[in-house]
N, C-alpha and C. Protein backbone atom coordinates (compact mmCIF):
# COMPACT_ATOMS: atom_id res chain seq x y z
N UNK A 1 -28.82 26.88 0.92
CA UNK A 1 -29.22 27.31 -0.41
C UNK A 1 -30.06 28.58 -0.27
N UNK A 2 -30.25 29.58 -1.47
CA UNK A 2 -30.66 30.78 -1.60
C UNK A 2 -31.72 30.94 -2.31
N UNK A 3 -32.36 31.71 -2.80
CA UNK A 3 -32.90 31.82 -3.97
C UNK A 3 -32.34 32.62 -4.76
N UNK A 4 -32.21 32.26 -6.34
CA UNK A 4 -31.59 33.01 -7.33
C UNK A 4 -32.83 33.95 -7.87
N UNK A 5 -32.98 35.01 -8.41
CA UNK A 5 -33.48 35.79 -9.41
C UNK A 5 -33.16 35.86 -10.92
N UNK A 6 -33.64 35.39 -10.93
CA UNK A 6 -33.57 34.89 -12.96
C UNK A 6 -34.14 36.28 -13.59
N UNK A 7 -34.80 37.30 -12.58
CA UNK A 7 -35.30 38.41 -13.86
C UNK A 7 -34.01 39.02 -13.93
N UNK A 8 -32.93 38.99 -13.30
CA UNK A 8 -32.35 39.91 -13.69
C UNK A 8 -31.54 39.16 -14.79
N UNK A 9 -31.74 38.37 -15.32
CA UNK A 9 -31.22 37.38 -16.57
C UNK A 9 -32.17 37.78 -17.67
N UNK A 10 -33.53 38.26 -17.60
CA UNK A 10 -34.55 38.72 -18.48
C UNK A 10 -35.62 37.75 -18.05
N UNK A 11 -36.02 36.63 -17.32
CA UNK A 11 -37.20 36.44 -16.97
C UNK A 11 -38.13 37.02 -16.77
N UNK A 12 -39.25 36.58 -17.27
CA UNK A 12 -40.62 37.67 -17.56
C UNK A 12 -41.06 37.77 -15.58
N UNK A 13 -41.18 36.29 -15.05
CA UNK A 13 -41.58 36.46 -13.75
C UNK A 13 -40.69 36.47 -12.89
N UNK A 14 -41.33 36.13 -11.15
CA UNK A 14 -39.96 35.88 -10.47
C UNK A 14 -40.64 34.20 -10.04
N UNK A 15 -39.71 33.24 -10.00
CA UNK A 15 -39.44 31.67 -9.97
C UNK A 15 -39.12 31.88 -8.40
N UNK A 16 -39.30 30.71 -8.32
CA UNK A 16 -38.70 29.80 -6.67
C UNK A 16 -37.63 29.39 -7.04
N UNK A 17 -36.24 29.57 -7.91
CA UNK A 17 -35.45 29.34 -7.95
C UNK A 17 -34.31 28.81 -7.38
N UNK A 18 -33.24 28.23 -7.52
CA UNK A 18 -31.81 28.00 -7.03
C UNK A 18 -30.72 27.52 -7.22
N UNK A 19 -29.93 27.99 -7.14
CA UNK A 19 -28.40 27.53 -7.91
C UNK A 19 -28.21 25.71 -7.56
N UNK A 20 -27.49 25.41 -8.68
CA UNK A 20 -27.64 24.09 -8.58
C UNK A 20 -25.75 23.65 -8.69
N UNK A 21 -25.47 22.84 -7.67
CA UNK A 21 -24.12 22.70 -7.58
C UNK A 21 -23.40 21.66 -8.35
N UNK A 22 -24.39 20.29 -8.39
CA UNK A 22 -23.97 18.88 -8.71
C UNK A 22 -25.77 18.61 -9.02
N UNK A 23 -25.51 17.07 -10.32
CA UNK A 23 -26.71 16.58 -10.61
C UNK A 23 -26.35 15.33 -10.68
N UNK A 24 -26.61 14.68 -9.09
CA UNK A 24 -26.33 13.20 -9.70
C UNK A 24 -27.10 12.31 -9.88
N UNK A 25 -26.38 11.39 -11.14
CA UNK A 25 -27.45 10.13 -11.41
C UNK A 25 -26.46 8.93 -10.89
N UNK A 26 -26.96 8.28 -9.83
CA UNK A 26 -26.46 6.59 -9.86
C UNK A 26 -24.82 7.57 -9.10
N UNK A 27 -25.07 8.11 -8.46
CA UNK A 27 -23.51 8.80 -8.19
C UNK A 27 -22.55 9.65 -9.13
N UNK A 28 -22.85 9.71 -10.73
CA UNK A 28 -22.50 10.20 -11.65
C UNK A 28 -22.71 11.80 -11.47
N UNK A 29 -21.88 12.66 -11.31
CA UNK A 29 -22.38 14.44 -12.00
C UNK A 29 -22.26 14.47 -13.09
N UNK A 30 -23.50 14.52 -13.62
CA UNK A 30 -23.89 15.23 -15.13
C UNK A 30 -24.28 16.39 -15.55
N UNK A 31 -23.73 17.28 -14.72
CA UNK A 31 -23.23 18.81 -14.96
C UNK A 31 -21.72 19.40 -15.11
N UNK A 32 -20.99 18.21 -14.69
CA UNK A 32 -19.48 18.71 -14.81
C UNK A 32 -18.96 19.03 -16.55
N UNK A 33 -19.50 18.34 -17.07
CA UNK A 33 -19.08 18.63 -18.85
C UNK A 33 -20.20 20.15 -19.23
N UNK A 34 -20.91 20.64 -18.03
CA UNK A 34 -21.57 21.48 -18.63
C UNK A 34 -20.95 22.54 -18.55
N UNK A 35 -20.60 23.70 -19.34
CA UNK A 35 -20.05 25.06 -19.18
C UNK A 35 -20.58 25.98 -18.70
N UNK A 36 -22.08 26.03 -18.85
CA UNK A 36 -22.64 26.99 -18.00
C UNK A 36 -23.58 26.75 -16.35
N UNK A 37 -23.71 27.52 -15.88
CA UNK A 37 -24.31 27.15 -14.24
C UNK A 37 -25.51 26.69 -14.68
N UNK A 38 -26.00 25.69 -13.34
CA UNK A 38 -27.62 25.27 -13.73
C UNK A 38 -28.08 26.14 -12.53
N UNK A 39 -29.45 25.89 -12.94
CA UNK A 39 -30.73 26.49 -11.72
C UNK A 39 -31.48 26.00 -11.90
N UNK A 40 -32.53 25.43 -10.59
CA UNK A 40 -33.36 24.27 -11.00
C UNK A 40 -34.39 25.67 -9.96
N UNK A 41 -36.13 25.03 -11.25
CA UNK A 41 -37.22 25.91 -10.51
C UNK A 41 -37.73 24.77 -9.60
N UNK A 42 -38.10 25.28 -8.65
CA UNK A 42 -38.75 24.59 -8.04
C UNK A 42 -40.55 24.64 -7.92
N UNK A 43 -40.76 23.61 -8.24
CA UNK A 43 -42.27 23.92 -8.97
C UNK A 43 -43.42 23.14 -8.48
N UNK A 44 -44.29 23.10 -7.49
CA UNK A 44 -45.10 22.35 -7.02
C UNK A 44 -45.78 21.64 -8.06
N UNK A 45 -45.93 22.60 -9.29
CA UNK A 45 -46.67 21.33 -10.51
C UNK A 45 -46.15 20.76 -11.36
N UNK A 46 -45.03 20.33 -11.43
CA UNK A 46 -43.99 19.48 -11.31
C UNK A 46 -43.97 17.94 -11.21
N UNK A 47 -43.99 16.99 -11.87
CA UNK A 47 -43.52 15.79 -11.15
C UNK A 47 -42.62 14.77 -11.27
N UNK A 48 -41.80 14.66 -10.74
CA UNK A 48 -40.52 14.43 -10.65
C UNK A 48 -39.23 15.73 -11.50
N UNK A 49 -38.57 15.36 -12.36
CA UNK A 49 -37.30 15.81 -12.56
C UNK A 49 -37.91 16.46 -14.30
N UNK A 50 -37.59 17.40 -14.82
CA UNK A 50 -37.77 17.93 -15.81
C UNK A 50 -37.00 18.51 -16.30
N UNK A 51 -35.70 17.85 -17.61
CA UNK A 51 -34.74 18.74 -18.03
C UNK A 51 -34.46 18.79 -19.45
N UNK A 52 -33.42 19.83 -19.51
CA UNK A 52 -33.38 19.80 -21.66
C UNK A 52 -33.12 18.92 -21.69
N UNK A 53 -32.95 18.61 -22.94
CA UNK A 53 -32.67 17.38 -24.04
C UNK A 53 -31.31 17.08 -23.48
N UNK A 54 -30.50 18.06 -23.63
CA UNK A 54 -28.89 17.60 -23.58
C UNK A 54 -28.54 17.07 -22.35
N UNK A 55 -29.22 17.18 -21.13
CA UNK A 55 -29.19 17.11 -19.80
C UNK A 55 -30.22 15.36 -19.84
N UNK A 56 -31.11 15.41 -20.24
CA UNK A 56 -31.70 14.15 -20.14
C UNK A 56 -30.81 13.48 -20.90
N UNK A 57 -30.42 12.91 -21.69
CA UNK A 57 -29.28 12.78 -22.61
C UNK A 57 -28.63 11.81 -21.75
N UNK A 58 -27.94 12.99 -20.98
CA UNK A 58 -26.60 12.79 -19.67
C UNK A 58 -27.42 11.62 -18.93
N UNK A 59 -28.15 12.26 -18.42
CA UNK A 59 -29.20 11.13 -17.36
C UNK A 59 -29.20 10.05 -17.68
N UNK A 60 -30.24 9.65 -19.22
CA UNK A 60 -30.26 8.57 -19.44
C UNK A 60 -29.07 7.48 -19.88
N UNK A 61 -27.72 7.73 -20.47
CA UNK A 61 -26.31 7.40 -20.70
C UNK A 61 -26.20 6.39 -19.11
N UNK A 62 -25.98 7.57 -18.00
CA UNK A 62 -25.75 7.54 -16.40
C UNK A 62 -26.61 6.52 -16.21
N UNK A 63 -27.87 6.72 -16.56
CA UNK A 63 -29.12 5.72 -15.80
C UNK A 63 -28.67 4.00 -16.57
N UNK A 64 -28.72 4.39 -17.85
CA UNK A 64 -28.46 2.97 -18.64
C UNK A 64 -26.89 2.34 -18.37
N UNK A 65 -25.83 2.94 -17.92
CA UNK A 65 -24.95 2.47 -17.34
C UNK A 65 -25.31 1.83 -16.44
N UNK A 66 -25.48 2.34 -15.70
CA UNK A 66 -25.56 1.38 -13.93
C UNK A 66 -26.60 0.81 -13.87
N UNK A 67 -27.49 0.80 -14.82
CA UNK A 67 -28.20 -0.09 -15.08
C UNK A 67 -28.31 -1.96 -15.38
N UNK A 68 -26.88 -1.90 -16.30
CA UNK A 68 -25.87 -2.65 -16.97
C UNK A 68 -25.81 -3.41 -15.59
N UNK A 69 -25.19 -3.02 -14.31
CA UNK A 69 -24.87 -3.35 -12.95
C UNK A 69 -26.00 -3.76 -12.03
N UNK A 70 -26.96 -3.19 -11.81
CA UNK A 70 -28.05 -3.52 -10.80
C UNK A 70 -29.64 -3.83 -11.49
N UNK A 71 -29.70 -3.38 -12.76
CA UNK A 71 -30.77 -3.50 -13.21
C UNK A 71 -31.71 -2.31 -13.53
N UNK A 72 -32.29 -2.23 -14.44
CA UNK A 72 -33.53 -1.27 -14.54
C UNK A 72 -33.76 -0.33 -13.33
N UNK A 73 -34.58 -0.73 -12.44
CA UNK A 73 -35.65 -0.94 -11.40
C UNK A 73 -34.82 -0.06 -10.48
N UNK A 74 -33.38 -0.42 -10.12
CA UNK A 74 -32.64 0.56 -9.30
C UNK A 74 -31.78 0.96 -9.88
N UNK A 75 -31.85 1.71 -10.78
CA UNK A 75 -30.64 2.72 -11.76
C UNK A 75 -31.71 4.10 -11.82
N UNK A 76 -30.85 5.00 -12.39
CA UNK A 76 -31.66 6.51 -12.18
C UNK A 76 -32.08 7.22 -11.24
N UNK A 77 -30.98 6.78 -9.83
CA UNK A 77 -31.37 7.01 -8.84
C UNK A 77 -30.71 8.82 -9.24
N UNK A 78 -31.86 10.17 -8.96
CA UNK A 78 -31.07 11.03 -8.97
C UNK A 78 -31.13 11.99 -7.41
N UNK A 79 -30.13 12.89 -7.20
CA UNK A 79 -29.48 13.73 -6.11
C UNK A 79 -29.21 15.29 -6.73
N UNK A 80 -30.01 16.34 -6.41
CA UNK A 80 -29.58 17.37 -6.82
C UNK A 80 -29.68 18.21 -5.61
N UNK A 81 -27.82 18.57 -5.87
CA UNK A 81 -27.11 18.92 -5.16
C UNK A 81 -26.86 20.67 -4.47
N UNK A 82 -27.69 21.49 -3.92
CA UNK A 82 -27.64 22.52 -4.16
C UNK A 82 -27.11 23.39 -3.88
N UNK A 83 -26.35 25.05 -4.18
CA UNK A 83 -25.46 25.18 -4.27
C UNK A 83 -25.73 26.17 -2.49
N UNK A 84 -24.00 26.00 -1.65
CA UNK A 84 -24.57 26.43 -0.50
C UNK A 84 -24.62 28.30 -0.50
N UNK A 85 -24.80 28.79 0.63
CA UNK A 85 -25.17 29.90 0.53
C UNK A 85 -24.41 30.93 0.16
N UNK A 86 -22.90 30.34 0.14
CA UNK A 86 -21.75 31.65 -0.21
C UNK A 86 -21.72 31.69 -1.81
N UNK A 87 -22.43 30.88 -2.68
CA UNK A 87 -22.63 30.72 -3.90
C UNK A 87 -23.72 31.11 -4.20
N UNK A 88 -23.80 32.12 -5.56
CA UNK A 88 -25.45 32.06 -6.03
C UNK A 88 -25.48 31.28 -7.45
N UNK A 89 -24.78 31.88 -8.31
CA UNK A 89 -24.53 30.71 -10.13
C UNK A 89 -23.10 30.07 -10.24
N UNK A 90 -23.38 28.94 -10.15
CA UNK A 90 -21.70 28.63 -10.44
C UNK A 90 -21.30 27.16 -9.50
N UNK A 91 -20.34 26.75 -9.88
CA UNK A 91 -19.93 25.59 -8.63
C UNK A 91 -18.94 26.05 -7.57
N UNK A 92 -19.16 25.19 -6.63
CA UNK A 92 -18.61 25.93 -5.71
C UNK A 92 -17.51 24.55 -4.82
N UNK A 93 -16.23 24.19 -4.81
CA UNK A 93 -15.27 23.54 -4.36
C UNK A 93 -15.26 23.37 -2.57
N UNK A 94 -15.73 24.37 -2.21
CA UNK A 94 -15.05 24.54 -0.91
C UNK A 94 -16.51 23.67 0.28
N UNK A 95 -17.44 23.77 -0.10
CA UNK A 95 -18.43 23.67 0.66
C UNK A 95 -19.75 22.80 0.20
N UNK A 96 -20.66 21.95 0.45
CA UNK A 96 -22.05 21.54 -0.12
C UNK A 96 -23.17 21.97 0.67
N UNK A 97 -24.30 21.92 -0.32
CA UNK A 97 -25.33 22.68 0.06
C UNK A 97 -26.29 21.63 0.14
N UNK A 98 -27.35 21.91 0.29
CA UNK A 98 -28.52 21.04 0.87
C UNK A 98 -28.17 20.04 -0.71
N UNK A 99 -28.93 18.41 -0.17
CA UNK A 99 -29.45 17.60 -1.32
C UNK A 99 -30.50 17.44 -1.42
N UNK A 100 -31.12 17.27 -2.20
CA UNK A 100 -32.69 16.67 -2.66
C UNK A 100 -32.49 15.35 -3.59
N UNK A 101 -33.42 14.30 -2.96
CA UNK A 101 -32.83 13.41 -3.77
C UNK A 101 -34.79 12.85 -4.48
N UNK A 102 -34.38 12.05 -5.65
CA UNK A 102 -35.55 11.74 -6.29
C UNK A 102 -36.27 10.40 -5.67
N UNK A 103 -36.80 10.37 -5.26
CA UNK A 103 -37.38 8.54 -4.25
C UNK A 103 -37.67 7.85 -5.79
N UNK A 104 -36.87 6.22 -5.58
CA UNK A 104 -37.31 5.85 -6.76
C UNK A 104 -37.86 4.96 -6.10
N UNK A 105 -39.50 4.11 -7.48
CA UNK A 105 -40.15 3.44 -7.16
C UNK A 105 -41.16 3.77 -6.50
N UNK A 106 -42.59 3.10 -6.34
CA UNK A 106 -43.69 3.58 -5.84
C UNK A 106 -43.70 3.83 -4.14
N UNK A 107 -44.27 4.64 -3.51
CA UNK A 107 -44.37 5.66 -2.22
C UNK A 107 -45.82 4.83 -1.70
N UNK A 108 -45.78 3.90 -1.04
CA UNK A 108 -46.99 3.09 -0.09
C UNK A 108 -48.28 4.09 0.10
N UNK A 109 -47.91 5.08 1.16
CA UNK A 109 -48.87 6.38 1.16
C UNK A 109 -49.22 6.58 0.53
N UNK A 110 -49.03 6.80 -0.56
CA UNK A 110 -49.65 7.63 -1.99
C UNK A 110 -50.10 6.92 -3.22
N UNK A 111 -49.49 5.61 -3.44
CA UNK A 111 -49.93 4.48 -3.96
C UNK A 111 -49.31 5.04 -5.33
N UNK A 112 -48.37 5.68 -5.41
CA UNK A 112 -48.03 6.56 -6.69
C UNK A 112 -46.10 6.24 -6.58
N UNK A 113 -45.82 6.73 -7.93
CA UNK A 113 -44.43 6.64 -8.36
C UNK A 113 -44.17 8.12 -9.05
N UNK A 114 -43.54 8.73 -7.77
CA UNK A 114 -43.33 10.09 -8.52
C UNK A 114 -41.71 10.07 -8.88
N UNK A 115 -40.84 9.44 -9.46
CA UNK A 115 -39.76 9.32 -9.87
C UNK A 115 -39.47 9.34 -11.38
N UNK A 116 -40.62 10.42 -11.86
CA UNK A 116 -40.14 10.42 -13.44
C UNK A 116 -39.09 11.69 -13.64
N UNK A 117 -38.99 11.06 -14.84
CA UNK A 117 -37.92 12.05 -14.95
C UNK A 117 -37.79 12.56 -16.79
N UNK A 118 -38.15 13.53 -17.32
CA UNK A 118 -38.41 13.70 -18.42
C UNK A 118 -37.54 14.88 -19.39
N UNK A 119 -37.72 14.57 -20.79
CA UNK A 119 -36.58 16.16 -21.27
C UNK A 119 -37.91 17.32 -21.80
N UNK A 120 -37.42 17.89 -22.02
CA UNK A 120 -37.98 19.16 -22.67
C UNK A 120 -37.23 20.11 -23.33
N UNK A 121 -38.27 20.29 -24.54
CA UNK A 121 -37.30 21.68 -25.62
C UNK A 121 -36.96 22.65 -25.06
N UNK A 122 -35.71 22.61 -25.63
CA UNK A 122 -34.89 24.16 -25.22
C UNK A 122 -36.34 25.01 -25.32
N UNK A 123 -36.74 25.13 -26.44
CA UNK A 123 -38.08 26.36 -26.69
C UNK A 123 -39.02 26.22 -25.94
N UNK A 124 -39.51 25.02 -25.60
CA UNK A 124 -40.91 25.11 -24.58
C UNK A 124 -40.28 25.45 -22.99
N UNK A 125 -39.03 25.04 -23.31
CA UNK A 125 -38.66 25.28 -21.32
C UNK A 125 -38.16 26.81 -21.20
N UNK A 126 -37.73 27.31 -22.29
CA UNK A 126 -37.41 28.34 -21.86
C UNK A 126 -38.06 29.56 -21.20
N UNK A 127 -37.34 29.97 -19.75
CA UNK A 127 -38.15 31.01 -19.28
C UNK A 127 -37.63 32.18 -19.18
N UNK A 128 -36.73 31.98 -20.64
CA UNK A 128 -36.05 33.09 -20.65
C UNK A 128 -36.09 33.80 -22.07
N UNK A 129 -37.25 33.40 -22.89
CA UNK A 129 -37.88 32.93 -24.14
C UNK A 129 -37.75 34.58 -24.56
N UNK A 130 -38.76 35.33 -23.82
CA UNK A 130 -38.77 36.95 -24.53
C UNK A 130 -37.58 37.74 -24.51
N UNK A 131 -36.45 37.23 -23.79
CA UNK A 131 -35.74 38.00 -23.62
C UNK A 131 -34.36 37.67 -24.51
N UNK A 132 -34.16 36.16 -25.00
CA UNK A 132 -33.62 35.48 -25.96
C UNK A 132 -34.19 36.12 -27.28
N UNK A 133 -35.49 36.34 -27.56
CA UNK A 133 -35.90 37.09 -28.63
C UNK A 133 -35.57 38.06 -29.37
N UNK A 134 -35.79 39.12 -28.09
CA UNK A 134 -35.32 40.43 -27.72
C UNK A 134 -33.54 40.42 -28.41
N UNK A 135 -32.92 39.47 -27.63
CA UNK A 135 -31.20 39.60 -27.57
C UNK A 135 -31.14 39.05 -29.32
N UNK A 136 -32.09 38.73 -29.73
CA UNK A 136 -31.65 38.05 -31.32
C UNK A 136 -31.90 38.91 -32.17
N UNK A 137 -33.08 40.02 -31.92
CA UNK A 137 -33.38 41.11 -32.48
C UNK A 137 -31.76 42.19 -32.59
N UNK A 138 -31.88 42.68 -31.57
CA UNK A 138 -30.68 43.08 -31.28
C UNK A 138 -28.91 42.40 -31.37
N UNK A 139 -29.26 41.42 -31.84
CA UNK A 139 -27.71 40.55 -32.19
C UNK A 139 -26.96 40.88 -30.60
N UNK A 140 -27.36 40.58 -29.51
CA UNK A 140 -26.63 40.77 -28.54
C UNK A 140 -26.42 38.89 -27.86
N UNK A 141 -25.71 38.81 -27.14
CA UNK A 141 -25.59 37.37 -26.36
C UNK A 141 -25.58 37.94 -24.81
N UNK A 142 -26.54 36.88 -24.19
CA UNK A 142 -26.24 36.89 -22.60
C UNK A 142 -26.21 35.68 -22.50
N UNK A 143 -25.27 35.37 -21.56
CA UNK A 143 -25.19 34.11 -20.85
C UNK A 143 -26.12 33.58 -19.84
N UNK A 144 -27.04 32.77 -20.05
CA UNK A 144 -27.99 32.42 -18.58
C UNK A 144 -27.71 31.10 -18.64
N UNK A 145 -27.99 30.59 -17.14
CA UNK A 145 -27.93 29.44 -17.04
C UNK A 145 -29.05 28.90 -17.74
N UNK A 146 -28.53 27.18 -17.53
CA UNK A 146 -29.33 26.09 -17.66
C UNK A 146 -30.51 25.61 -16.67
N UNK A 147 -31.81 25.67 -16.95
CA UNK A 147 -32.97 25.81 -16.28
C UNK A 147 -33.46 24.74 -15.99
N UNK A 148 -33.75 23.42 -15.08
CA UNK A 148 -34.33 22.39 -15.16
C UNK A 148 -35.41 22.55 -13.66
N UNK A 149 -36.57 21.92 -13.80
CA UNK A 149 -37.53 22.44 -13.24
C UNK A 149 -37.49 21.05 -12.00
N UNK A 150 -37.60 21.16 -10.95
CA UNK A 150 -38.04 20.14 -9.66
C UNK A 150 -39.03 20.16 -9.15
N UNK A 151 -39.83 18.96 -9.10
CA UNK A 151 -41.25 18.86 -8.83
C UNK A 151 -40.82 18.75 -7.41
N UNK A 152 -42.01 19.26 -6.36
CA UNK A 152 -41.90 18.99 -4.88
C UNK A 152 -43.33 18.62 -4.71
């Protein structure tokens, strides 16, 4: 995996960014019905999984399925999949890139449960907010990906 640059999408800063290949929940990809590429920030203040509405959505559908099967407690297991290095936005067929997966349930060491997983407004998540502005002023469209943030 690489790091992507989102300013050149109109981001005000530069992110720890990276293309995101697959998002799985419970083994499910809940990015394949998506049309545009994701990129997940990677964000030390962060905890656990942070995505839009339409994407938590997906999750929770995925999570409450296999839920149906094993229960609460071990459903929502998620895996994000990242995209490998001959890729920067986009999916990529031929090859996989590193995984990161979400630990579910509480961590002994730490006496903590960092396995949340939450949505957020298109408007508060966007970090692409001034430049969406900007493009509405101007009646122009750019395509940017879909932004979901990873706590480490």
């Amino acid at each position: 995996a690489h790091l992507v640059d989102l300013r050149t999408l109109g981001a005000g800063v530069q992110y720890y960014s990276v293309a995101v290949q697959a998002l799985l929940v419970d083994g499910v990809d809940i990015l394949e019905s998506q049309s545009k590429p994701t990129v997940a920030i990677l964000d030390t203040g962060t905890t656990g999984l942070v995505l839009p509405k339409q994407l938590f959505f997906a999750f929770d559908t995925a999570r409450r399925a296999r839920a149906q099967e094993v229960g609460i407690k071990r459903s929502g297991n998620v895996e994000v999949q990242l995209a490998p290095l001959n890729l920067s936005l986009g999916r990529s067929n031929d090859g996989k890139g590193p995984v990161l997966k979400l630990r579910r349930g509480r961590i002994p060491e730490l006496n903590a449960a960092l396995d949340i997983v939450t949505p957020l407004s298109d408007d508060a998540g966007s970090v692409f907010l001034r430049a969406e502005m900007r493009d509405e002023e101007l009646s122009t469209k750019v395509e940017r990906p879909t932004v979901i943030f990873l706590g480490l």
